[in-house]
N, C-alpha and C. Protein backbone atom coordinates (compact mmCIF):
# COMPACT_ATOMS: atom_id res chain seq x y z
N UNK A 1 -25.59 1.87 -21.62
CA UNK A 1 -25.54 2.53 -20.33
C UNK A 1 -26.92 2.46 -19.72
N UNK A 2 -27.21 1.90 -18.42
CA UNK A 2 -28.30 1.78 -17.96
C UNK A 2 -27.79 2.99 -16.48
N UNK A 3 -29.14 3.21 -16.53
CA UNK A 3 -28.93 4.27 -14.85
C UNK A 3 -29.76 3.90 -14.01
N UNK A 4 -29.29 3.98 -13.13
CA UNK A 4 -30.68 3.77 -11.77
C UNK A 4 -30.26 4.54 -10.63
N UNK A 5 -31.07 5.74 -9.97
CA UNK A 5 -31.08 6.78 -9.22
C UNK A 5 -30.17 5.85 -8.05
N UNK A 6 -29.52 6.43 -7.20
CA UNK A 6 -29.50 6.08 -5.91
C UNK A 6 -30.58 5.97 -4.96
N UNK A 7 -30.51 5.70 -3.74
CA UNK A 7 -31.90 6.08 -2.80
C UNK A 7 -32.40 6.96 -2.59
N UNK A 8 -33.49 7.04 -2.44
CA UNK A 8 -34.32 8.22 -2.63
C UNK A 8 -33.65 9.35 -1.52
N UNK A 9 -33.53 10.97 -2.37
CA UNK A 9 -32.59 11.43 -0.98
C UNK A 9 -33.91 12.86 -1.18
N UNK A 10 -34.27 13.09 -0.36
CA UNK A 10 -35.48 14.47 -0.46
C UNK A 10 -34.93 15.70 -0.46
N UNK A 11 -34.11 15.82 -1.59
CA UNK A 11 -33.31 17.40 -1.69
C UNK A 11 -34.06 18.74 -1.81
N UNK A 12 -35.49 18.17 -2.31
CA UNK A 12 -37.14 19.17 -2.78
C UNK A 12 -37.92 19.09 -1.96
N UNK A 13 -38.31 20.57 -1.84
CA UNK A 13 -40.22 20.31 -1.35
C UNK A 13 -40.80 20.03 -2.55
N UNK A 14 -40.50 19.40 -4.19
CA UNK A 14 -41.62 19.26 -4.79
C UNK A 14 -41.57 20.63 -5.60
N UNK A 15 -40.16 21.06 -6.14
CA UNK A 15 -40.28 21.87 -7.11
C UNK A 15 -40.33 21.61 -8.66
N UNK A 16 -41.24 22.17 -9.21
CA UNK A 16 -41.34 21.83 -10.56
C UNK A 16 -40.06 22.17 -11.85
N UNK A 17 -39.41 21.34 -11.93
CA UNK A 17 -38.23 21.70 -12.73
C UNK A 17 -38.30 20.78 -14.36
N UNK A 18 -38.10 21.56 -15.56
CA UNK A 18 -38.19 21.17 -16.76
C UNK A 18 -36.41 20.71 -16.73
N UNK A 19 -36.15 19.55 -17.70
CA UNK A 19 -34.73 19.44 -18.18
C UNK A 19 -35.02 19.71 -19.67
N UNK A 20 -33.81 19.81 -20.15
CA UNK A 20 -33.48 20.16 -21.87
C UNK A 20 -32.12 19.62 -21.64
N UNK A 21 -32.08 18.79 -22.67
CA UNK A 21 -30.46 18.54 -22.77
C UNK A 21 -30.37 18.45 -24.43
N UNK A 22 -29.15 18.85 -24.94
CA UNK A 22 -29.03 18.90 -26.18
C UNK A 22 -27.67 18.66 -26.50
N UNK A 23 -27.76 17.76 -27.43
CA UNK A 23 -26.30 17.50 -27.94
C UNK A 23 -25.94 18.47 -29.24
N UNK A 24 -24.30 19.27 -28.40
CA UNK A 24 -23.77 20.07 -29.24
C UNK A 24 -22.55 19.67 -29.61
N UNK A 25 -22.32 18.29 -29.78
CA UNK A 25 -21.07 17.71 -30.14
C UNK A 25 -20.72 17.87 -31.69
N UNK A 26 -19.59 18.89 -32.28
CA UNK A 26 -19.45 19.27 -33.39
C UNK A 26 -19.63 17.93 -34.32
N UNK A 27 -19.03 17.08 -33.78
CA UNK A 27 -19.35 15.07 -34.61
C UNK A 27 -20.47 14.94 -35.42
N UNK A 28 -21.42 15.11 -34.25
CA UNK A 28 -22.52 14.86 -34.03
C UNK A 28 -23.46 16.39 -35.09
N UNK A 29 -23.14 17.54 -34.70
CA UNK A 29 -24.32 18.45 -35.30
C UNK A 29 -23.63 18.76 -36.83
N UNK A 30 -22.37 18.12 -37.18
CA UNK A 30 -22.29 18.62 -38.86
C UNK A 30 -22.61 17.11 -39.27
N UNK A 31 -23.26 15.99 -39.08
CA UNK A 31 -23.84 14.99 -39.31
C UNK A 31 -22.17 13.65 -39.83
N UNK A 32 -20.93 14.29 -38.90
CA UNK A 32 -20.20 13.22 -39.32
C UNK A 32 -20.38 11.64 -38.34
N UNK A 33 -21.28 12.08 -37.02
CA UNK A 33 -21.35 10.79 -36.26
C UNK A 33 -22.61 10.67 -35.90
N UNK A 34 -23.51 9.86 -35.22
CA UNK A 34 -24.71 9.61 -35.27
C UNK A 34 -24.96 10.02 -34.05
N UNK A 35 -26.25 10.47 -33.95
CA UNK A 35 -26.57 10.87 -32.16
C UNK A 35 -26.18 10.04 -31.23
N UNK A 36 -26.45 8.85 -31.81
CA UNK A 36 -26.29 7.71 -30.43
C UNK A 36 -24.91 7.42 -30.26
N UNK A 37 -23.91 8.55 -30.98
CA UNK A 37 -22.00 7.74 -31.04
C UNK A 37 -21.94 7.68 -29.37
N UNK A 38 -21.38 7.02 -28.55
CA UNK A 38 -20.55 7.50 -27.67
C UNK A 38 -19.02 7.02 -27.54
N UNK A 39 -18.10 6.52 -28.49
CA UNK A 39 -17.26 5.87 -28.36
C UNK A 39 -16.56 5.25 -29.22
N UNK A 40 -15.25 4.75 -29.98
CA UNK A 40 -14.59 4.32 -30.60
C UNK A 40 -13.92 3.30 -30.26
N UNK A 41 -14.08 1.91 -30.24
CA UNK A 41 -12.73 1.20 -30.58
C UNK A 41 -11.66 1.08 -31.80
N UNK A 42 -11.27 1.16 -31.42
CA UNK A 42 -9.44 0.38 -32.44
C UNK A 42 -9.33 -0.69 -32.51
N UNK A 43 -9.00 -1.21 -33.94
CA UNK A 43 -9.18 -2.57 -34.15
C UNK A 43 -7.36 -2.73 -34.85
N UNK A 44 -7.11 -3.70 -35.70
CA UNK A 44 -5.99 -3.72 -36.46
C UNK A 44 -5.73 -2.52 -37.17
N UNK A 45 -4.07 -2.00 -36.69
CA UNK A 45 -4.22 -0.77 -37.96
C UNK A 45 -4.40 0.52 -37.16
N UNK A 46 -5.38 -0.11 -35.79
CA UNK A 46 -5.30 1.39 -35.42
C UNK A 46 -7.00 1.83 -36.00
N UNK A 47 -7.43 1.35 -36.68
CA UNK A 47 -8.92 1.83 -37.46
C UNK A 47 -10.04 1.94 -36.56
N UNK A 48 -10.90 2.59 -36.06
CA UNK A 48 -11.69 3.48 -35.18
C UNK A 48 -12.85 2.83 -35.75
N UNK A 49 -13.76 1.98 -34.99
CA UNK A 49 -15.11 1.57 -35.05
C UNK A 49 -15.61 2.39 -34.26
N UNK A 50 -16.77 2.94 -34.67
CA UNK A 50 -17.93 4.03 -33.74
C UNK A 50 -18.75 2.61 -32.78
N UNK A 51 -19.09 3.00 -31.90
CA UNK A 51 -20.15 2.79 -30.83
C UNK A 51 -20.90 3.54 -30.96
N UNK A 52 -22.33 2.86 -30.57
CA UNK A 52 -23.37 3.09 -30.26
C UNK A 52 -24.03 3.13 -28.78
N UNK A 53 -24.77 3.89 -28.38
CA UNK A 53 -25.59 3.86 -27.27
C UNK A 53 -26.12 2.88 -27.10
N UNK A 54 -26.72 2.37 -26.15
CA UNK A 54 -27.54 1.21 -25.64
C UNK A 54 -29.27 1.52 -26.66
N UNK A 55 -29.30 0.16 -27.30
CA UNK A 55 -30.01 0.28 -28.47
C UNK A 55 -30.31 1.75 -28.90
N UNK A 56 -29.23 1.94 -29.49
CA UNK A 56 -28.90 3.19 -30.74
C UNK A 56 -29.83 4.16 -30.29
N UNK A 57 -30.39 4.47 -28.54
CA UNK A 57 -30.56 5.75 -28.30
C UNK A 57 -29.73 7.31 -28.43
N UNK A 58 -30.70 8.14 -28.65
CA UNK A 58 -29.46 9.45 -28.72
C UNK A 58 -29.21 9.54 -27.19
N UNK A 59 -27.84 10.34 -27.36
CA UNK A 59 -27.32 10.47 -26.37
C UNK A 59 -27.56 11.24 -25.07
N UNK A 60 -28.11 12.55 -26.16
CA UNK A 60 -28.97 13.49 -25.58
C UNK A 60 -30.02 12.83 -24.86
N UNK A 61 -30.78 11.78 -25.52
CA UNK A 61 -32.32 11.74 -25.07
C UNK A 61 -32.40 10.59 -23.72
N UNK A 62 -31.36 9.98 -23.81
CA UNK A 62 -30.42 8.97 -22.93
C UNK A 62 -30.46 9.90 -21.40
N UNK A 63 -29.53 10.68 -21.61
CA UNK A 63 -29.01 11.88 -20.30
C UNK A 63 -30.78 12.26 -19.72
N UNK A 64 -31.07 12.82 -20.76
CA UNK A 64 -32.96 13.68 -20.34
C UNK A 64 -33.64 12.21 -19.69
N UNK A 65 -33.68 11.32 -20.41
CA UNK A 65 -34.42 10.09 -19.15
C UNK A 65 -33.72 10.27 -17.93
N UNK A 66 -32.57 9.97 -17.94
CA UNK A 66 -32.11 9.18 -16.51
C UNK A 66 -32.21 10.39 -15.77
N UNK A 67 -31.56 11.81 -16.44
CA UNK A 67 -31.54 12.77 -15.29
C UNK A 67 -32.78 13.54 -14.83
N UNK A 68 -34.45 13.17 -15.50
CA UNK A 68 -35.44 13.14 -15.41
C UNK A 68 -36.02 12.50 -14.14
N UNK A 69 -35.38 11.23 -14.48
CA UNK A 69 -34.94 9.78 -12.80
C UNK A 69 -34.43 10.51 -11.72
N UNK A 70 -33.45 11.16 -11.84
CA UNK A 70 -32.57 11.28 -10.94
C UNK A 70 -33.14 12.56 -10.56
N UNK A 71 -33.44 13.28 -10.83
CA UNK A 71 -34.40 14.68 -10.41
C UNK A 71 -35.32 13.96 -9.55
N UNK A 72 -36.48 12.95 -10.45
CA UNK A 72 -37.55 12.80 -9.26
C UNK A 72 -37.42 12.25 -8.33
N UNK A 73 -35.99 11.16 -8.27
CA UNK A 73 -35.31 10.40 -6.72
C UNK A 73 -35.04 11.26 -5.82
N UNK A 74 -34.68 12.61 -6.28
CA UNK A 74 -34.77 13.70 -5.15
C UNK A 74 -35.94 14.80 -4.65
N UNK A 75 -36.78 14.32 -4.90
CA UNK A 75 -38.22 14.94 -4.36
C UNK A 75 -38.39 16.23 -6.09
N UNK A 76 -37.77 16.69 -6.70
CA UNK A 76 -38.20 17.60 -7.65
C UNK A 76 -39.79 16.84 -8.76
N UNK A 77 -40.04 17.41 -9.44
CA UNK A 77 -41.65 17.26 -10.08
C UNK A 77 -41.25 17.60 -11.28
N UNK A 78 -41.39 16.82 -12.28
CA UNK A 78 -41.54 17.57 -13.98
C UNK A 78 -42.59 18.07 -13.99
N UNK A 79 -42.68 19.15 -14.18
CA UNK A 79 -43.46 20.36 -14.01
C UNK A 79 -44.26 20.10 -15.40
N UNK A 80 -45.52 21.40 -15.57
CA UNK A 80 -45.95 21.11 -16.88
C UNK A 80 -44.64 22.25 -17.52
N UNK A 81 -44.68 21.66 -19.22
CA UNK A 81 -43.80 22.06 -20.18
C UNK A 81 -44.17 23.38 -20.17
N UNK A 82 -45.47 24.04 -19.94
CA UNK A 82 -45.61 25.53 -20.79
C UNK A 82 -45.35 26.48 -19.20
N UNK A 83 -45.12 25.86 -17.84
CA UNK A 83 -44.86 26.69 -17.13
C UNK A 83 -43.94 25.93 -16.32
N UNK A 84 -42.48 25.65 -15.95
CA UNK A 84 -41.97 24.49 -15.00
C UNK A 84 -41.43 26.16 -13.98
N UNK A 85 -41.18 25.43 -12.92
CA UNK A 85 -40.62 27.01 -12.28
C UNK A 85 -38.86 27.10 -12.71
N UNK A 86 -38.61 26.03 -13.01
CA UNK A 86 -37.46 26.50 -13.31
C UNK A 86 -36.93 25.34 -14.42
N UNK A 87 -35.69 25.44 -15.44
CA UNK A 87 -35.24 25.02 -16.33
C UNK A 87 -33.93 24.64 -16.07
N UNK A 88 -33.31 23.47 -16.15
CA UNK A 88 -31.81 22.72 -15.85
C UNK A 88 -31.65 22.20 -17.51
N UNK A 89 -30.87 22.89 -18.12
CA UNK A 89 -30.37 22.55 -19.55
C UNK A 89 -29.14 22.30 -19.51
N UNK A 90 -28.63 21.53 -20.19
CA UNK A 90 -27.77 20.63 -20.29
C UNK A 90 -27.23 20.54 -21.34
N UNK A 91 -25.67 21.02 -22.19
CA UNK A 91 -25.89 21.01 -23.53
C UNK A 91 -24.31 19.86 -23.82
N UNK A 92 -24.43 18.86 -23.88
CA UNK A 92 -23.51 17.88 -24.50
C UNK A 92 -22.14 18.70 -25.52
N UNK A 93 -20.77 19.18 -24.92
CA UNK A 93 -20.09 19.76 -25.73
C UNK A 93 -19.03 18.33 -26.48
N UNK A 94 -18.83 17.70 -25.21
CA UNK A 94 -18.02 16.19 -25.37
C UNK A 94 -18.28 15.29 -25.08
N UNK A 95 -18.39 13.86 -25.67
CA UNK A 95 -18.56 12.69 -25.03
C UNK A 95 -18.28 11.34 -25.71
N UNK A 96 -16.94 10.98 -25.20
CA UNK A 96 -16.25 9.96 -26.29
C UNK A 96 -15.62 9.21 -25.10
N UNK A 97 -15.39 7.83 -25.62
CA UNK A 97 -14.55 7.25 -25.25
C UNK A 97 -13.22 6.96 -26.88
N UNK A 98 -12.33 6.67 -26.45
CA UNK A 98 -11.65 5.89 -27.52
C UNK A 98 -10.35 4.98 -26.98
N UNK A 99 -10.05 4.21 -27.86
CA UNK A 99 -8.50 3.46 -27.14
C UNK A 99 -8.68 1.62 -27.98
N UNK A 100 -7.50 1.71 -27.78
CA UNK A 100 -7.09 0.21 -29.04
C UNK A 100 -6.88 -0.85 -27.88
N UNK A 101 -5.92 -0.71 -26.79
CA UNK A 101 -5.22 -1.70 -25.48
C UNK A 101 -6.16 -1.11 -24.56
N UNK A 102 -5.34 0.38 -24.66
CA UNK A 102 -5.68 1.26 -23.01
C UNK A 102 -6.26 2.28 -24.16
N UNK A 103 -7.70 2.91 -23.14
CA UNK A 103 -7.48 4.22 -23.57
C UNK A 103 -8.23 5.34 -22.56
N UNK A 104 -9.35 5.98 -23.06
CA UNK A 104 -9.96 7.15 -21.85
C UNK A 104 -11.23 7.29 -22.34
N UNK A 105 -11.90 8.14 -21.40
CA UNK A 105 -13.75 8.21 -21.69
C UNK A 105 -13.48 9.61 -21.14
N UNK A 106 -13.62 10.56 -22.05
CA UNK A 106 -13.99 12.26 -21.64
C UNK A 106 -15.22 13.17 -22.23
N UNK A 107 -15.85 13.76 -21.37
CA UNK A 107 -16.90 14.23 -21.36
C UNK A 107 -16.75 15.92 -21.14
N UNK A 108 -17.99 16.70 -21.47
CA UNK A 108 -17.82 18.14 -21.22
C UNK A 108 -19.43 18.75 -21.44
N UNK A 109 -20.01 18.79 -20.08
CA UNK A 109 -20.80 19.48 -20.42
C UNK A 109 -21.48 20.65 -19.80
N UNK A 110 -22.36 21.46 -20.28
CA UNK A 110 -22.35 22.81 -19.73
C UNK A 110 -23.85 23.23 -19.37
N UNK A 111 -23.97 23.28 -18.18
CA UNK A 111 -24.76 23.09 -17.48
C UNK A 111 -25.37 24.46 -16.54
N UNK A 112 -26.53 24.30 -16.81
CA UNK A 112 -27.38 26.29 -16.65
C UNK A 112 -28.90 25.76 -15.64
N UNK A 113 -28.83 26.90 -15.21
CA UNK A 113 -30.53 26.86 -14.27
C UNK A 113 -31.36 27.73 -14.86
N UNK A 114 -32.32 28.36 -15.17
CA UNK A 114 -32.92 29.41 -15.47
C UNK A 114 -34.21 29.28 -15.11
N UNK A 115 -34.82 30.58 -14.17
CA UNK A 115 -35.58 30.80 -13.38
C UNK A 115 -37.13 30.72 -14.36
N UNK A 116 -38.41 30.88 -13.90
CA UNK A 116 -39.42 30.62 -15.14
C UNK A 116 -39.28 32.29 -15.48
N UNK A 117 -38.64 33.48 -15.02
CA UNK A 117 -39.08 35.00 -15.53
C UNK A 117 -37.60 34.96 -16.54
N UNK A 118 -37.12 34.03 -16.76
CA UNK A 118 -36.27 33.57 -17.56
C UNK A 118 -34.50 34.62 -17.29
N UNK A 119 -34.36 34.59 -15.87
CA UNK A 119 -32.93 34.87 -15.21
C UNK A 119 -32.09 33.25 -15.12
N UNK A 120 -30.70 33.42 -15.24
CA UNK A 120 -29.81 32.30 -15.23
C UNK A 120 -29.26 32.39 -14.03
N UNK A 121 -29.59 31.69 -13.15
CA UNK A 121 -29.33 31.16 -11.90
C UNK A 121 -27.97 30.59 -11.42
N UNK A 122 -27.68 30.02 -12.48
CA UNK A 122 -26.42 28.89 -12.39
C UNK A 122 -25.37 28.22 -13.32
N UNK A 123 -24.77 28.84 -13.95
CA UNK A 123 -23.48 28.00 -15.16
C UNK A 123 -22.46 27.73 -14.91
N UNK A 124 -22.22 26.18 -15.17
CA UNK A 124 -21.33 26.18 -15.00
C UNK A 124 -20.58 24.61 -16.15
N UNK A 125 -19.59 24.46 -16.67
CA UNK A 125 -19.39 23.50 -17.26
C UNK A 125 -18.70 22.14 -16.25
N UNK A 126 -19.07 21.46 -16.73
CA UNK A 126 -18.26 20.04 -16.00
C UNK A 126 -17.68 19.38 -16.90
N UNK A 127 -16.54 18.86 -16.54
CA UNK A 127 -15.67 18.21 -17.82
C UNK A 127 -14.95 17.18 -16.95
N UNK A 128 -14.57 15.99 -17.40
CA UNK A 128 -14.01 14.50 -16.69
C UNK A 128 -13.43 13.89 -17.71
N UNK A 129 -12.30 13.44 -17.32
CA UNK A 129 -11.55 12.35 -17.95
C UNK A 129 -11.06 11.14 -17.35
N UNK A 130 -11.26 9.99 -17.49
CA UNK A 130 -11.29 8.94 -16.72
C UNK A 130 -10.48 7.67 -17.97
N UNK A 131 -9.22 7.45 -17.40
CA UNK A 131 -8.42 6.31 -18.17
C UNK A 131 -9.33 4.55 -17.89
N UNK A 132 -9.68 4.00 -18.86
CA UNK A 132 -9.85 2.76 -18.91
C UNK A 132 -8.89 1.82 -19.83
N UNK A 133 -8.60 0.73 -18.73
CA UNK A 133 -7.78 -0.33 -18.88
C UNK A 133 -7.76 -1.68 -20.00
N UNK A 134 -7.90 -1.42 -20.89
CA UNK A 134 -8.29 -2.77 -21.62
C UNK A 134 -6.71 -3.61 -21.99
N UNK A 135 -7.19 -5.12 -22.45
CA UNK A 135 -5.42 -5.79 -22.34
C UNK A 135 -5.13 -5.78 -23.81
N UNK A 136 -3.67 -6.21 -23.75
CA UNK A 136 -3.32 -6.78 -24.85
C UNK A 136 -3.91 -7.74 -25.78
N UNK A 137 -4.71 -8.84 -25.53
CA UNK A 137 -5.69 -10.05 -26.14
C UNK A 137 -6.80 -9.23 -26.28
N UNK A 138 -7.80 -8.74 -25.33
CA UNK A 138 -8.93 -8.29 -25.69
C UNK A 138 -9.56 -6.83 -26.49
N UNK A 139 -8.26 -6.19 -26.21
CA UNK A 139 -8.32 -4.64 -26.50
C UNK A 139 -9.20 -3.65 -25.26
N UNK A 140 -9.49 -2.82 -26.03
CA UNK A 140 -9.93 -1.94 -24.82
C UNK A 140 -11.53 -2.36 -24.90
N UNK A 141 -12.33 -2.96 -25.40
CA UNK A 141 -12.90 -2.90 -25.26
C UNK A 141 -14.12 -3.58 -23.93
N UNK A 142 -13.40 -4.85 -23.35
CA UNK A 142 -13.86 -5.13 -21.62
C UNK A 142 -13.71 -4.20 -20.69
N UNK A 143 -12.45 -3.12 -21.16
CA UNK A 143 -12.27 -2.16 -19.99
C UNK A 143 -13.79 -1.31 -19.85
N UNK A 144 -13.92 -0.79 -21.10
CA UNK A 144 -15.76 0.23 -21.67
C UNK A 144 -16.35 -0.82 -21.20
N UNK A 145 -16.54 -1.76 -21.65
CA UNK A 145 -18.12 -2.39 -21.61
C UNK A 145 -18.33 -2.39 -19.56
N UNK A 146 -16.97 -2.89 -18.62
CA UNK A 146 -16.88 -2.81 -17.53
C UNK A 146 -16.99 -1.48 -16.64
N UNK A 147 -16.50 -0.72 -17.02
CA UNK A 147 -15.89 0.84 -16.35
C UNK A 147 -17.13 1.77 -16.83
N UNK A 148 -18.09 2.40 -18.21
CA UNK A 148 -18.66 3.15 -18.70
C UNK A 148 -19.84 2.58 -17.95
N UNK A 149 -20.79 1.71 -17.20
CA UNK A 149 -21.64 2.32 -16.91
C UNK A 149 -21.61 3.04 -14.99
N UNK A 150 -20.27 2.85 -14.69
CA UNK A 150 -19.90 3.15 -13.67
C UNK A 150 -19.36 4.87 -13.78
N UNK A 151 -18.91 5.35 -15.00
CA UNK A 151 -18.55 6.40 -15.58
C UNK A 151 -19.29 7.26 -15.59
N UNK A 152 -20.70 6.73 -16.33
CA UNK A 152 -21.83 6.87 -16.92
C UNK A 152 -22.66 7.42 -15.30
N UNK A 153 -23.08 6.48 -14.82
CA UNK A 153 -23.13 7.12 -13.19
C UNK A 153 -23.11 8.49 -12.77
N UNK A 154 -21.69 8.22 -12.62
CA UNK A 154 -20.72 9.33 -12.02
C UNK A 154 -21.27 10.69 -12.56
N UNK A 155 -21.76 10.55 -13.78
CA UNK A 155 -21.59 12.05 -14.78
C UNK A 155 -23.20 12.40 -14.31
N UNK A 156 -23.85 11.72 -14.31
CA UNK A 156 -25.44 11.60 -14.01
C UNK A 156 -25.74 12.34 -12.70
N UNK A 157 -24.90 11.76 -11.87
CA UNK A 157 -25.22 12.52 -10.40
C UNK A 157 -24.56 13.38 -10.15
N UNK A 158 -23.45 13.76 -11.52
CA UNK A 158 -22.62 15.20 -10.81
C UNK A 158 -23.22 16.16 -11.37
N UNK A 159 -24.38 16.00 -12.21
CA UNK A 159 -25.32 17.27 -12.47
C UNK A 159 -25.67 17.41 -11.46
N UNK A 160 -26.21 16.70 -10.63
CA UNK A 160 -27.63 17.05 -9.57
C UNK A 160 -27.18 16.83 -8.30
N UNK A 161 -27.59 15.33 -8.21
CA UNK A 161 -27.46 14.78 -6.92
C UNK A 161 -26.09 15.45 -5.80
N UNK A 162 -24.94 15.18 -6.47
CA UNK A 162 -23.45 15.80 -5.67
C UNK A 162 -23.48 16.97 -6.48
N UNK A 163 -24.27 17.92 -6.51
CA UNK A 163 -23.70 19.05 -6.87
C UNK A 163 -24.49 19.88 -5.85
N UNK A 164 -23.85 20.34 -4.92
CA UNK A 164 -24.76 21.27 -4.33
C UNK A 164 -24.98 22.56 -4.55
N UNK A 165 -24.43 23.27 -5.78
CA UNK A 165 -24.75 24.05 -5.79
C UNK A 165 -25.63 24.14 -7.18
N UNK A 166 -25.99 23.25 -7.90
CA UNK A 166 -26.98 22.85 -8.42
C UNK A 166 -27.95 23.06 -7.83
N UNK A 167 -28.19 22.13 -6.46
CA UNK A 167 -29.19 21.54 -5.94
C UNK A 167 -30.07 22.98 -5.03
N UNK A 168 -28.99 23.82 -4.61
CA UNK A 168 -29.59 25.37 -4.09
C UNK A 168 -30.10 25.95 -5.25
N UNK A 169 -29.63 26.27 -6.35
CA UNK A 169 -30.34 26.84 -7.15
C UNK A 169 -31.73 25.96 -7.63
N UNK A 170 -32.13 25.04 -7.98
CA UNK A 170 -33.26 24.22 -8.03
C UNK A 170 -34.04 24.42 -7.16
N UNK A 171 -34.00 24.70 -5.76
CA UNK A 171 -34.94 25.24 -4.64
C UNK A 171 -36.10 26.15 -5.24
């Protein structure tokens, strides 16, 4: 999954905002899947190969770049760490694709503002499910490799960018 902000849109005067994102994917924190899982194909049988992130980044640390990007494409500032004025945490509850022909890519995550006198501004979870098409000969897997970084996108800017009521609380 590669990201690249849209055009620069000036949603900030230049507020200093920290991200935290953390993956709380049960898979993932009792050590049955690797940080970087995002995904399963089906092979013969039905048998579930794990995916990996784009060179075996975590997933978590994946989201904190781009939406790091996508913060400063809108005028916001990574603030310094020991004082940002405000905090956008991000905590990874879901994030899988799976499917053998056809299958789906669903996500869930839960998403907070908190002020620097440490009040919560803003919660709210976002959750998406999006069917991808793969064929009979190839499996599902042209549908992912085609559709997920367009997916991938989508989930990126519905923290911030299209969320406006994100984007008021970040003020």
């Amino acid at each position: 999954m590669n990201y690249e902000p849209a055009t620069k849109n000036q949603a900030s005067n230049g507020m200093s905002v920290k991200t935290s994102v953390s993956d709380q994917r049960a898979e993932v924190k009792t050590g049955g899947k690797d940080p970087s899982f995002i995904g399963s194909y089906r092979g013969s049988f039905s048998i579930p190969f794990d995916v990996s992130n784009y060179q075996s980044k975590p997933l978590a640390d994946q989201i904190s770049q781009d939406l790091q990007q996508e913060l400063k494409s809108l005028g916001f500032q990574e603030g310094p760490r020991d004082q940002p004025q405000k905090l956008l945490e991000v905590k990874i509850m879901a994030w899988s694709f799976d499917g053998m022909v056809n299958g789906d890519f669903s996500y869930e995550l839960q998403i907070s503002i908190v002020d620097k006198a440490g009040s919560k501004m803003y919660e709210k979870t976002l959750k998406g499910r999006e069917d991808i098409e793969g064929s009979v000969f190839s499996g599902i897997k042209p549908g992912v490799e085609k559709n997920m970084p367009d997916f991938y996108n989508k989930v990126i800017r519905s923290i911030a960018r299209n969320n406006k009521d994100v984007l008021l609380a970040l003020q």
